[in-house]
N, C-alpha and C. Protein backbone atom coordinates (compact mmCIF):
# COMPACT_ATOMS: atom_id res chain seq x y z
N UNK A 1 79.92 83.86 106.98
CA UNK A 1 79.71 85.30 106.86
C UNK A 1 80.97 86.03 107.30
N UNK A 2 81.46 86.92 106.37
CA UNK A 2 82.66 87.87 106.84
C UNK A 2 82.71 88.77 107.48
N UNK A 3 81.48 89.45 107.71
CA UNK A 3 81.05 90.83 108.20
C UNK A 3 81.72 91.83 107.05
N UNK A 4 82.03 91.90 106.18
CA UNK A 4 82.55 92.88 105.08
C UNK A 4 81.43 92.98 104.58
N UNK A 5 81.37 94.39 103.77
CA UNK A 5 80.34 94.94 103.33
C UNK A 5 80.22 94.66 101.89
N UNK A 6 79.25 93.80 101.32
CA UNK A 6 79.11 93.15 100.21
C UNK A 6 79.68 94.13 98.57
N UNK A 7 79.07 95.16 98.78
CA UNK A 7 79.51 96.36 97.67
C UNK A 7 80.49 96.35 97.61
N UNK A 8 81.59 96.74 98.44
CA UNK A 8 83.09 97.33 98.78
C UNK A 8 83.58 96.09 98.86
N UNK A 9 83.48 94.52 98.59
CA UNK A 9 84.44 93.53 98.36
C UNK A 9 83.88 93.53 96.77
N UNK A 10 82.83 93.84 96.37
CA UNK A 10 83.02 93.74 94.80
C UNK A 10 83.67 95.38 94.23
N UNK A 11 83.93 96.19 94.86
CA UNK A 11 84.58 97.30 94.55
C UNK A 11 86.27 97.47 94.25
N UNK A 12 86.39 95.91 95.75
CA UNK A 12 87.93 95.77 95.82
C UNK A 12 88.51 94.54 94.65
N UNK A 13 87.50 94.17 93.90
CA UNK A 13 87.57 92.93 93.39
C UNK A 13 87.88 93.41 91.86
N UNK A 14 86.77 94.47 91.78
CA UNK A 14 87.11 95.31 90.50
C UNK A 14 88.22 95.95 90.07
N UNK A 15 88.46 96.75 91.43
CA UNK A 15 90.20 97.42 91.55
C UNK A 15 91.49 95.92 90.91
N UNK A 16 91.14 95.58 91.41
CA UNK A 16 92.05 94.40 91.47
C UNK A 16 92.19 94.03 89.91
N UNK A 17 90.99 94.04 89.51
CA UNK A 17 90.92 93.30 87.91
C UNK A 17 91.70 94.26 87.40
N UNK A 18 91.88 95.55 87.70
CA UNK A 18 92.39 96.84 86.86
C UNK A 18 93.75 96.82 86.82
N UNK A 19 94.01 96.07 87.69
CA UNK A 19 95.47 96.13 87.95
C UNK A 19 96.40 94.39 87.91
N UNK A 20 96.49 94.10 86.81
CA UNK A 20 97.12 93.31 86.16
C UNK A 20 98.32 93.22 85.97
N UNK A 21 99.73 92.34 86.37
CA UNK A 21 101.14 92.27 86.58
C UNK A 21 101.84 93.19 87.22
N UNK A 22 102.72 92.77 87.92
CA UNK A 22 103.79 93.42 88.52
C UNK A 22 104.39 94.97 88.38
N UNK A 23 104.00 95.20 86.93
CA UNK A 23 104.25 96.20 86.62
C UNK A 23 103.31 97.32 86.74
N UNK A 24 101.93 96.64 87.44
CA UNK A 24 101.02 97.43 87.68
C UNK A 24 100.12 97.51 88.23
N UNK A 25 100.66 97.62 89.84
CA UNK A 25 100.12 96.94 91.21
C UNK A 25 99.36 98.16 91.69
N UNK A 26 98.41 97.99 92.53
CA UNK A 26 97.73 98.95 93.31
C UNK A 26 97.64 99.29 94.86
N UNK A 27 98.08 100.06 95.27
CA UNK A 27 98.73 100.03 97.06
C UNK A 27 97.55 100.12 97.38
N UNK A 28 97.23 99.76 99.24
CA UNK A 28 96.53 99.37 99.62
C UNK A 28 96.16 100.82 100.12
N UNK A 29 96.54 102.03 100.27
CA UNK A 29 96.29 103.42 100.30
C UNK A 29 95.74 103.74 98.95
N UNK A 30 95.90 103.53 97.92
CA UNK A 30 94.75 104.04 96.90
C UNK A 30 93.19 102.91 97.21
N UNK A 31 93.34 102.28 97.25
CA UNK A 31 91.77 101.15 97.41
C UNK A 31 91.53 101.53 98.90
N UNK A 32 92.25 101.87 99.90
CA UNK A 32 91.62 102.74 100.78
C UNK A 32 90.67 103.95 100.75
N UNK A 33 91.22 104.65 99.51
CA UNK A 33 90.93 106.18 98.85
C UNK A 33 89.40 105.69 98.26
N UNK A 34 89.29 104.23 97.67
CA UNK A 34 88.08 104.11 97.07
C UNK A 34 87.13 103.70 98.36
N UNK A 35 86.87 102.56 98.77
CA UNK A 35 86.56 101.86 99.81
C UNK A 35 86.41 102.59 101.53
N UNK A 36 87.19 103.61 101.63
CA UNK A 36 86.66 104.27 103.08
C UNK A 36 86.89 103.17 104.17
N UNK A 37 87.62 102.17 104.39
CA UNK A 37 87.09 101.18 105.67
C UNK A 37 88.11 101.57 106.48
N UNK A 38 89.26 102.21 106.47
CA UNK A 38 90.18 102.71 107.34
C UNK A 38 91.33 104.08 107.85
N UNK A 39 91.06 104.04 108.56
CA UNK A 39 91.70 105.14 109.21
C UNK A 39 92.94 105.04 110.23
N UNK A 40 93.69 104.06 109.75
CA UNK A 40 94.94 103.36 110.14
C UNK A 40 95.85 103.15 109.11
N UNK A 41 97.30 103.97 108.90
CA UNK A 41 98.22 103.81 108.53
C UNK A 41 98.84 102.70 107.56
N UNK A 42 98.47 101.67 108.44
CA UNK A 42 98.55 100.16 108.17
C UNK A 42 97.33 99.17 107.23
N UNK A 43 96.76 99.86 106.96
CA UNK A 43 95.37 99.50 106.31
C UNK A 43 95.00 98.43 106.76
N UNK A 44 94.77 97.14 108.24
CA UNK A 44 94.46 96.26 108.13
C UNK A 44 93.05 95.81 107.59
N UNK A 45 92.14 96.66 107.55
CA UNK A 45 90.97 96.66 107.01
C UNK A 45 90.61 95.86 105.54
N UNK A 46 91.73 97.51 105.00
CA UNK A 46 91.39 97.01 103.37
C UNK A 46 92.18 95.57 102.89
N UNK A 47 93.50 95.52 103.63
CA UNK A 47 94.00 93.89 103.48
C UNK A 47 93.26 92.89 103.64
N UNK A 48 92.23 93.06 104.55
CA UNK A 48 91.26 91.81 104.82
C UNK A 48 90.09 91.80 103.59
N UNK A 49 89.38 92.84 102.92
CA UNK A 49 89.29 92.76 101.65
C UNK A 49 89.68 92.83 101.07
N UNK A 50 91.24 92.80 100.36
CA UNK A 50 91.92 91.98 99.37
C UNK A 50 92.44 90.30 99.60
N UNK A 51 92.33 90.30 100.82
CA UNK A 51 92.82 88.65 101.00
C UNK A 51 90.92 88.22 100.81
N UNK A 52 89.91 88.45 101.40
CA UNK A 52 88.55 87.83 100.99
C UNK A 52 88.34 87.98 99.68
N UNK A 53 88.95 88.83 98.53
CA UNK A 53 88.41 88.95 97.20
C UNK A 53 89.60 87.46 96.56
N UNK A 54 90.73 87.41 97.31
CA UNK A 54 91.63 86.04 96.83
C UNK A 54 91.17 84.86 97.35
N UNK A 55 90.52 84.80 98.31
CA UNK A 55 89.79 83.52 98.78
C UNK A 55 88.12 83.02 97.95
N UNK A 56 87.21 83.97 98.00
CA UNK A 56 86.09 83.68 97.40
C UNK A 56 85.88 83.78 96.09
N UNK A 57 86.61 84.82 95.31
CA UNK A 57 86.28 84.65 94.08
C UNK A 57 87.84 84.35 93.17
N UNK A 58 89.02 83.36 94.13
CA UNK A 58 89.82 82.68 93.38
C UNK A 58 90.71 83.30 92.54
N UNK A 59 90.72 84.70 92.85
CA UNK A 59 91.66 85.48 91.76
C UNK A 59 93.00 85.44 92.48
N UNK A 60 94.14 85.32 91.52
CA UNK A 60 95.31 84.75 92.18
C UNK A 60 96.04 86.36 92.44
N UNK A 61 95.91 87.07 93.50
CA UNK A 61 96.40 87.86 93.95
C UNK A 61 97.41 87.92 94.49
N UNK A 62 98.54 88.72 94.01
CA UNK A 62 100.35 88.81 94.65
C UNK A 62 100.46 90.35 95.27
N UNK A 63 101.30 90.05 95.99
CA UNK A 63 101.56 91.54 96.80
C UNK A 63 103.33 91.31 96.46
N UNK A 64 103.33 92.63 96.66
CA UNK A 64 104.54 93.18 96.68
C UNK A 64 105.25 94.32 97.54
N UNK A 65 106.36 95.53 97.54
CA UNK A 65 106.47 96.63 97.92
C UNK A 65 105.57 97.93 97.75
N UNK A 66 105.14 97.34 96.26
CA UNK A 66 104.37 98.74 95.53
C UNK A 66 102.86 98.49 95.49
N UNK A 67 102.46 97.05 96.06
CA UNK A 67 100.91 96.79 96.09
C UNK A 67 100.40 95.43 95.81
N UNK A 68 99.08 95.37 95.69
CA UNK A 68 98.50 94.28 94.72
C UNK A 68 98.17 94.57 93.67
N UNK A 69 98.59 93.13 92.72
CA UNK A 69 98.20 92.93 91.39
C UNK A 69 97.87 91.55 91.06
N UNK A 70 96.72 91.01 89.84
CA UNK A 70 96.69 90.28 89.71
C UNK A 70 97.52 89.51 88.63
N UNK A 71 98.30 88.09 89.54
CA UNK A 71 99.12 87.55 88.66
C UNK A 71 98.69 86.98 87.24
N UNK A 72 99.64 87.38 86.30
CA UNK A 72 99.33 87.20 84.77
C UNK A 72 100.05 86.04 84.04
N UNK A 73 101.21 85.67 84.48
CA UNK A 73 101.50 84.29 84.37
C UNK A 73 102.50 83.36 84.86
N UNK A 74 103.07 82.60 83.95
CA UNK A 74 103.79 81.65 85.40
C UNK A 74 104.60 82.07 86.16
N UNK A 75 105.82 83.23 85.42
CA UNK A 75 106.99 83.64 86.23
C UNK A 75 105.92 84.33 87.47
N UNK A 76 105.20 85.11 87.64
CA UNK A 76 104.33 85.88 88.50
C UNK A 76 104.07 85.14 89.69
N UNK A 77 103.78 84.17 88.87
CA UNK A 77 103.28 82.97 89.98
C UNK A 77 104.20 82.21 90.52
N UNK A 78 105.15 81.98 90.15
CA UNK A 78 106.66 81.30 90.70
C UNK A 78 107.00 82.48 91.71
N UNK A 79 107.25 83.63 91.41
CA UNK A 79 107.82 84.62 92.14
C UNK A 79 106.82 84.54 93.26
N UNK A 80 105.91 84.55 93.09
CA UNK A 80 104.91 84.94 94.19
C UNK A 80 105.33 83.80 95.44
N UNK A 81 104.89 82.33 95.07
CA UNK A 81 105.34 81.09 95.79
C UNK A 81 106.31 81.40 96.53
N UNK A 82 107.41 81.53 95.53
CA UNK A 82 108.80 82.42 96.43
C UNK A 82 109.07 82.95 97.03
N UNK A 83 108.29 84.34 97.13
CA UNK A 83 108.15 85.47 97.82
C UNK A 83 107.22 84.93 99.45
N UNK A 84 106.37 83.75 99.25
CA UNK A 84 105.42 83.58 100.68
C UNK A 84 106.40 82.44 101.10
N UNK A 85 106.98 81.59 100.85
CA UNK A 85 107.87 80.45 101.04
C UNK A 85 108.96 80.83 101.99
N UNK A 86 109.37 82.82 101.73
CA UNK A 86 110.71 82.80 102.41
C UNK A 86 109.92 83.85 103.45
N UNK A 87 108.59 84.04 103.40
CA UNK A 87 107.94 84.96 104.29
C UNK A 87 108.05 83.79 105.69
N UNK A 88 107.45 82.33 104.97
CA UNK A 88 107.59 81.48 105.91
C UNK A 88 108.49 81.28 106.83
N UNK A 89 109.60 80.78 106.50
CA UNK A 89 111.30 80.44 106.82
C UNK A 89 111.93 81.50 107.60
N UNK A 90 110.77 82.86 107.22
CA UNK A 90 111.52 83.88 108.51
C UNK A 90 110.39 83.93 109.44
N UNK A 91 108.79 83.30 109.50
CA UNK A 91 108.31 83.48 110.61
C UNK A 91 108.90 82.25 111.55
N UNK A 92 109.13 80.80 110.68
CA UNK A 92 109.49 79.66 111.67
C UNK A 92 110.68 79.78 112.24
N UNK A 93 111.80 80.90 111.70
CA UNK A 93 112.95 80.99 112.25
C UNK A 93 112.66 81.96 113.89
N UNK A 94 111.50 82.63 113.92
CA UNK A 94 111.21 83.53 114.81
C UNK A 94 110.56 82.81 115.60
N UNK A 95 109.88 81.90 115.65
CA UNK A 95 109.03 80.55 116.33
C UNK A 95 109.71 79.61 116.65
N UNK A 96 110.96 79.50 116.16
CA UNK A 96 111.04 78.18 116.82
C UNK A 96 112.19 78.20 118.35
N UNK A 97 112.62 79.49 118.46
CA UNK A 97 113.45 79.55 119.92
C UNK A 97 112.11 79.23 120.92
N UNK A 98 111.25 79.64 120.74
CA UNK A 98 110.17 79.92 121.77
C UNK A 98 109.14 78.08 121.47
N UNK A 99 109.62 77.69 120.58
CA UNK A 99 108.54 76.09 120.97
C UNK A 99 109.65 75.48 121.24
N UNK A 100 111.24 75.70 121.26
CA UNK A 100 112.06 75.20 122.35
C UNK A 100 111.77 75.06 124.06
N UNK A 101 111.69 76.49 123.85
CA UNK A 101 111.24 77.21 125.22
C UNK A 101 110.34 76.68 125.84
N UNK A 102 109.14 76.17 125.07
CA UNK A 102 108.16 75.86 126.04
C UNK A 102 108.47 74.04 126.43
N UNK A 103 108.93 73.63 125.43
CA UNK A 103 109.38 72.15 125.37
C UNK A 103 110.07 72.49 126.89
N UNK A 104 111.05 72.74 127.07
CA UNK A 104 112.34 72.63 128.07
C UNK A 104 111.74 73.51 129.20
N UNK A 105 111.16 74.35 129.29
CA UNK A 105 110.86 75.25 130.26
C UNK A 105 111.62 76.77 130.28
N UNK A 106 110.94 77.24 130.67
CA UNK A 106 111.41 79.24 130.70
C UNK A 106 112.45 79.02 132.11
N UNK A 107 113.56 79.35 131.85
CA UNK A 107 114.93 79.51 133.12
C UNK A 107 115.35 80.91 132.81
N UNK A 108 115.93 81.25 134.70
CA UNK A 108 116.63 82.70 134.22
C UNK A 108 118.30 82.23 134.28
């Protein structure tokens, strides 16, 4: 159970269908505008129903600068890979002074 409200993940699911390739993504401030779940800048809300509408009902969802859209074909999908691959490589570059750190111990 997600605790999300069953209507408003098929609301965000629909949005989503509407908005097909790169060229025609939907920010997470307009599906806010539909959906109501937040009142934070940052929308973590409505992100958590767009990442549950990419997990349960398998739609291959890409983000970008300008929003989500659903990917339409391979380049989309290469780019996308790409795009989370180097999201990676800059969180492990930010992680790994600190699992040094704990290996060796914290010194002043």
């Amino acid at each position: 159970m997600t605790g999300l409200d069953p209507e408003k993940l098929e609301t965000v699911k629909e949005l989503l269908l509407e908005h097909r390739g790169r060229d025609n993504p939907i920010s997470s401030r307009e599906i806010n505008e539909v959906i109501e779940v937040d009142s934070v800048g940052s929308f973590p809300k409505t992100r958590k129903y767009v990442r549950q509408v990419l997990y349960e009902e398998e739609i291959p969802v890409a983000s970008g600068s300008n929003g989500y859209y659903v990917i339409e074909d391979q380049d989309e999908l290469e780019e996308e890979i790409s795009s989370i691959d180097r999201r990676i490589g800059i969180l492990l570059n930010g992680v790994l002074p600190f699992v040094e750190l704990r290996s060796t111990g914290v010194t002043k």
